[in-house]
Protein backbone atom coordinates (compact mmCIF):
# COMPACT_ATOMS: atom_id res chain seq x y z
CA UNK A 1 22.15 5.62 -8.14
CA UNK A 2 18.77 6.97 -8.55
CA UNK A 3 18.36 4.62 -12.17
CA UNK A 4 19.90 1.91 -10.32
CA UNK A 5 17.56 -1.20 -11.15
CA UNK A 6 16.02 -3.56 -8.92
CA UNK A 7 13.32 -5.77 -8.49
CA UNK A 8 10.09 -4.56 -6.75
CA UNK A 9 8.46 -8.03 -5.88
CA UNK A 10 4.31 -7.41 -5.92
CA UNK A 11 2.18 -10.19 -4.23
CA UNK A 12 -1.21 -8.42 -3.77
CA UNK A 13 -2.71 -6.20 -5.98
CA UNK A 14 -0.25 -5.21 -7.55
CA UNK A 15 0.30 -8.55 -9.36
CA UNK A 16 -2.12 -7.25 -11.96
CA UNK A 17 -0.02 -4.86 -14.08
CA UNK A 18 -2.81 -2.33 -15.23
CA UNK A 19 -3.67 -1.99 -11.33
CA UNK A 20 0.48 -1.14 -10.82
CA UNK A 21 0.46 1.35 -13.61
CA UNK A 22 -1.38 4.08 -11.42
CA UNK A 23 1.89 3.77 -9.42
CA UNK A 24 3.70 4.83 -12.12
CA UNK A 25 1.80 7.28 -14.31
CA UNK A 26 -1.06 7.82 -11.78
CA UNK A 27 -4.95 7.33 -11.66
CA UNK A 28 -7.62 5.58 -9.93
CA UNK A 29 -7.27 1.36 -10.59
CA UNK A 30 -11.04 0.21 -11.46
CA UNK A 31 -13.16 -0.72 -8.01
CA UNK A 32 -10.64 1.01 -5.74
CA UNK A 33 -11.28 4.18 -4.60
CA UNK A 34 -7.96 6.25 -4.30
CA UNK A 35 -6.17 8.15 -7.28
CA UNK A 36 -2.63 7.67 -7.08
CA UNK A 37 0.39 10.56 -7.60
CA UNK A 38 2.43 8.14 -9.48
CA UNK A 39 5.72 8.06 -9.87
CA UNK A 40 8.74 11.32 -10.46
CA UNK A 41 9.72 8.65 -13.46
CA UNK A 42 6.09 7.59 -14.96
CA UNK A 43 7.68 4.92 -17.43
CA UNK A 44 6.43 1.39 -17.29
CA UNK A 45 8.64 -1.26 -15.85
CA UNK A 46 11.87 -2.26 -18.18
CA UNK A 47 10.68 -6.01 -17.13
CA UNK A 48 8.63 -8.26 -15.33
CA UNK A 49 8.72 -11.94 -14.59
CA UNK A 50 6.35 -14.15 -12.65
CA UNK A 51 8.37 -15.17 -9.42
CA UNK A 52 7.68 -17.26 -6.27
CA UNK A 53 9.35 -16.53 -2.94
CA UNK A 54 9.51 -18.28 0.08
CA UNK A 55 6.92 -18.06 3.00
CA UNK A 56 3.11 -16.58 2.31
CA UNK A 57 0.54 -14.23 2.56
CA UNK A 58 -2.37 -13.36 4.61
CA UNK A 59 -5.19 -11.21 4.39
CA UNK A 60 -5.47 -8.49 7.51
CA UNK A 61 -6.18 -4.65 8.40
CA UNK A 62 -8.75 -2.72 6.48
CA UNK A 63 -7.85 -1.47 3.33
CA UNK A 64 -8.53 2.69 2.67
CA UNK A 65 -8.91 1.65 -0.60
CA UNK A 66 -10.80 -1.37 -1.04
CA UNK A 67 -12.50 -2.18 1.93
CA UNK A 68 -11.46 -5.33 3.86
CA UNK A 69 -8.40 -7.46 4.48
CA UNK A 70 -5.65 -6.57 2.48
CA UNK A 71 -2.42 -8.85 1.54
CA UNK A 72 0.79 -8.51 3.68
CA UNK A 73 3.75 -10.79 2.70
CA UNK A 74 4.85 -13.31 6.10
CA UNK A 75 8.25 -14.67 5.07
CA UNK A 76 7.48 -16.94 8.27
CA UNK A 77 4.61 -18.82 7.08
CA UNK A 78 4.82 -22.14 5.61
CA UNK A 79 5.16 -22.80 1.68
CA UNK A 80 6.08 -20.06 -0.94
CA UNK A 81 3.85 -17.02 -1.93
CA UNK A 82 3.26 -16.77 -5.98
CA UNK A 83 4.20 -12.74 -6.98
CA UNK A 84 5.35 -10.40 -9.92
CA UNK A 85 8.93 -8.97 -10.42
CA UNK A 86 8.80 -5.81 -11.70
CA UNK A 87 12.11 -3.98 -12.83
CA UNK A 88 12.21 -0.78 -11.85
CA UNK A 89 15.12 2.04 -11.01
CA UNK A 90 15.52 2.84 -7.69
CA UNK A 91 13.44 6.31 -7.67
CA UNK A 92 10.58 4.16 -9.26
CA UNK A 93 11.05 1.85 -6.40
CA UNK A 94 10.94 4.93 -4.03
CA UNK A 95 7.84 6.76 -5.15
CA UNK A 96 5.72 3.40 -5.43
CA UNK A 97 7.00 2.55 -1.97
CA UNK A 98 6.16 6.38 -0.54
CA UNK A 99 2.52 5.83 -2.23
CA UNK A 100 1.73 2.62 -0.57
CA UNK A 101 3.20 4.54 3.24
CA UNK A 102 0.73 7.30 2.04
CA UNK A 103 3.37 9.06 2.19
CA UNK A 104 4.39 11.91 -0.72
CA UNK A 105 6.70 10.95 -3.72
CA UNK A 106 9.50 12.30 -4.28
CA UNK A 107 11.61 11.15 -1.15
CA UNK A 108 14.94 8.68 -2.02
CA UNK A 109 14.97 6.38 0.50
CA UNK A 110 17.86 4.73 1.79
CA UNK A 111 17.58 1.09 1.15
CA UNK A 112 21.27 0.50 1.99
CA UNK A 113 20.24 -2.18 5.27
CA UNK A 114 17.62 -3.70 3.18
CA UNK A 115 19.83 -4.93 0.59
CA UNK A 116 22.80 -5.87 2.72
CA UNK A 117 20.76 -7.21 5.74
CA UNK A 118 17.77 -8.44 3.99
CA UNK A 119 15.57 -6.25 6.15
CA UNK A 120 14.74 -2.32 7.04
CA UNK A 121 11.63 -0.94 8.96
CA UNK A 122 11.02 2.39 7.36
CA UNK A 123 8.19 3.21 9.98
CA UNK A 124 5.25 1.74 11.92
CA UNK A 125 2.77 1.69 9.39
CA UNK A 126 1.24 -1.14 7.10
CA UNK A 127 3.73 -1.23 4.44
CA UNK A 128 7.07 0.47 6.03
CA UNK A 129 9.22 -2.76 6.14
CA UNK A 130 11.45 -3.31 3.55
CA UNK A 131 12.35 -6.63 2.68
CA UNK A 132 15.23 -8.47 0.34
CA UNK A 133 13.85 -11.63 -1.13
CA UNK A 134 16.20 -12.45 -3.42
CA UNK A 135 18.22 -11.15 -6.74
CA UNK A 136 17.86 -11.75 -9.89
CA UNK A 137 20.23 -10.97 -13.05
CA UNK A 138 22.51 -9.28 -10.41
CA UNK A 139 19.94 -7.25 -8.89
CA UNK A 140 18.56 -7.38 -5.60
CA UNK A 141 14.71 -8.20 -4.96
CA UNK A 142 12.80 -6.04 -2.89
CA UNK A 143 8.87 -6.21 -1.17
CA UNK A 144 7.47 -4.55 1.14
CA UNK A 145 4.50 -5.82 4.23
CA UNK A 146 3.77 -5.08 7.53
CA UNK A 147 6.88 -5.40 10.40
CA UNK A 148 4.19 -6.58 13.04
CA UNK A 149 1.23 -9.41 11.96
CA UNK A 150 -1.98 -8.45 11.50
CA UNK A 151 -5.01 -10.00 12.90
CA UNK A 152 -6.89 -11.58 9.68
CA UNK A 153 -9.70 -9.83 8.07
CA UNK A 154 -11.33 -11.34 5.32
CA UNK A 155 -10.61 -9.18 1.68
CA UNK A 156 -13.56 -7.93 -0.40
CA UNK A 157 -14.63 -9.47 -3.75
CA UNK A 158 -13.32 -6.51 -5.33
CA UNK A 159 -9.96 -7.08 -4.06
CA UNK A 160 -10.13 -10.42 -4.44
CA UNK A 161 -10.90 -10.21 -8.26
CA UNK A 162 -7.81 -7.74 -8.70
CA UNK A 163 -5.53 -10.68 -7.04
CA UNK A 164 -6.98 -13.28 -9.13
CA UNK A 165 -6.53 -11.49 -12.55
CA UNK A 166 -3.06 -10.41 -11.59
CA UNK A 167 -1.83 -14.18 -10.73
CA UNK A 168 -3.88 -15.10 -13.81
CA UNK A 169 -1.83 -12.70 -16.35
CA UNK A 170 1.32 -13.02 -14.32
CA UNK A 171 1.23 -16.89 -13.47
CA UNK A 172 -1.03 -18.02 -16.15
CA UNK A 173 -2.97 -19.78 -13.77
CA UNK A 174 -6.89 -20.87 -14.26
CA UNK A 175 -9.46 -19.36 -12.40
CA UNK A 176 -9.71 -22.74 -10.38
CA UNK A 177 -6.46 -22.52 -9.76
CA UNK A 178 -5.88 -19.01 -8.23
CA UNK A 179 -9.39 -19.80 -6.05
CA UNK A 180 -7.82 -22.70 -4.20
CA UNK A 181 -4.12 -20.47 -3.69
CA UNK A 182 -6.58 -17.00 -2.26
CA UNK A 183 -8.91 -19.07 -0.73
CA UNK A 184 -6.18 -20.90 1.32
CA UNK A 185 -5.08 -17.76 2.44
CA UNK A 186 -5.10 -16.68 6.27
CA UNK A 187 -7.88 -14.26 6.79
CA UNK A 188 -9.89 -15.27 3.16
CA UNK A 189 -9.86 -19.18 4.73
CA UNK A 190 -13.18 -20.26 6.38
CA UNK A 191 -14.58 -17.00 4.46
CA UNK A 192 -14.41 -17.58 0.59
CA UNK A 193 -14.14 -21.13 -0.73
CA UNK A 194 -12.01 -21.64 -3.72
CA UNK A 195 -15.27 -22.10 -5.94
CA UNK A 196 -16.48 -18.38 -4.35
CA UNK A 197 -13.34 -16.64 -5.96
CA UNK A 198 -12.67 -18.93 -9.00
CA UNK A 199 -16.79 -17.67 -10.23
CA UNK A 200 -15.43 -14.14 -9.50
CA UNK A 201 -12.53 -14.86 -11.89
CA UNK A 202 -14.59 -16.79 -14.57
């Protein structure tokens, strides 16, 4: 069970895959400023695929790490939110999800009412709801975001940048184009115009 594939479904950071490799083998991602454990199983992903799911994302909080809103996944809101698939096995999936709850690795969680009911709150914190949003060659697709809305915050240039590259390498966007999808963002709207975070991008 514990190599059991799935999907972990990144939509923030995380879209940029040498920012998700401290997950896995551990380090510091540039401009953040938290080293990560990584992960029991420090291999890179079998796959990835760029995928779009339904609803959106908004900026809120304060991130720890890089000051600012950070990116929460609203299956409610309107439209579909661009994101990575990574393939991972189910410990991977565990240790990445323990080191975004700030929690230690090492911990197999049960994900059993995630996958069958599409949704399982872990805990009260920022990223402690589990969420099924889809499958994909057999295998069920997994995020994870807040369980309670945010108010929005507006996310740093730093973070910003690290969004923009990852839908960039994942997506094969333009710059032009990831500004207008960020900037359109709750919590980054009224803050940073698409032009503002297509420059950071260029």
């Amino acid at each position: 069970m514990d190599d059991e594939p799935l999907w972990y479904v990144a939509y923030g950071s995380n879209l940029f895959r040498e920012r998700f490799r401290c997950y896995l083998s551990g380090g510091r991602p540039a401009g953040g400023n938290r080293h990560y454990t990584g992960c029991r199983d420090p291999r890179p992903a079998r796959a990835d695929a760029p995928v779009t799911v339904p609803g959106g994302i908004y900026f809120g909080y304060t991130s720890l790490v890089w000051g600012g809103g950070m990116a929460f996944y609203d299956p409610a809101l309107p439209g579909r939110a661009a994101a990575r698939a990574y393939l991972l096995t189910r410990r991977q999936f565990c240790d990445v999800l323990s080191q975004e709850m700030r929690r230690g690795v090492g911990a197999d969680h049960d994900l059993s009412e995630a996958v069958a009911r599409g949704r399982q709150r872990l805990g009260p914190g920022r990223y402690e709801t589990v969420l099924k949003v889809g499958e994909r060659d057999g295998h069920p697709m997994l995020t994870f975001t807040s369980a309670d809305p945010h108010p929005p915050n507006a996310p740093t240039a730093a973070y910003l940048t690290m969004l923009g590259n990852g839908l960039r390498e994942a997506h094969g966007w333009s710059a032009e184009r990831a500004g207008a999808y960020l900037a359109g963002r709750p919590g980054a709207r009224g803050t940073w115009t698409s032009a503002d975070i297509s420059a950071l991008l260029g």
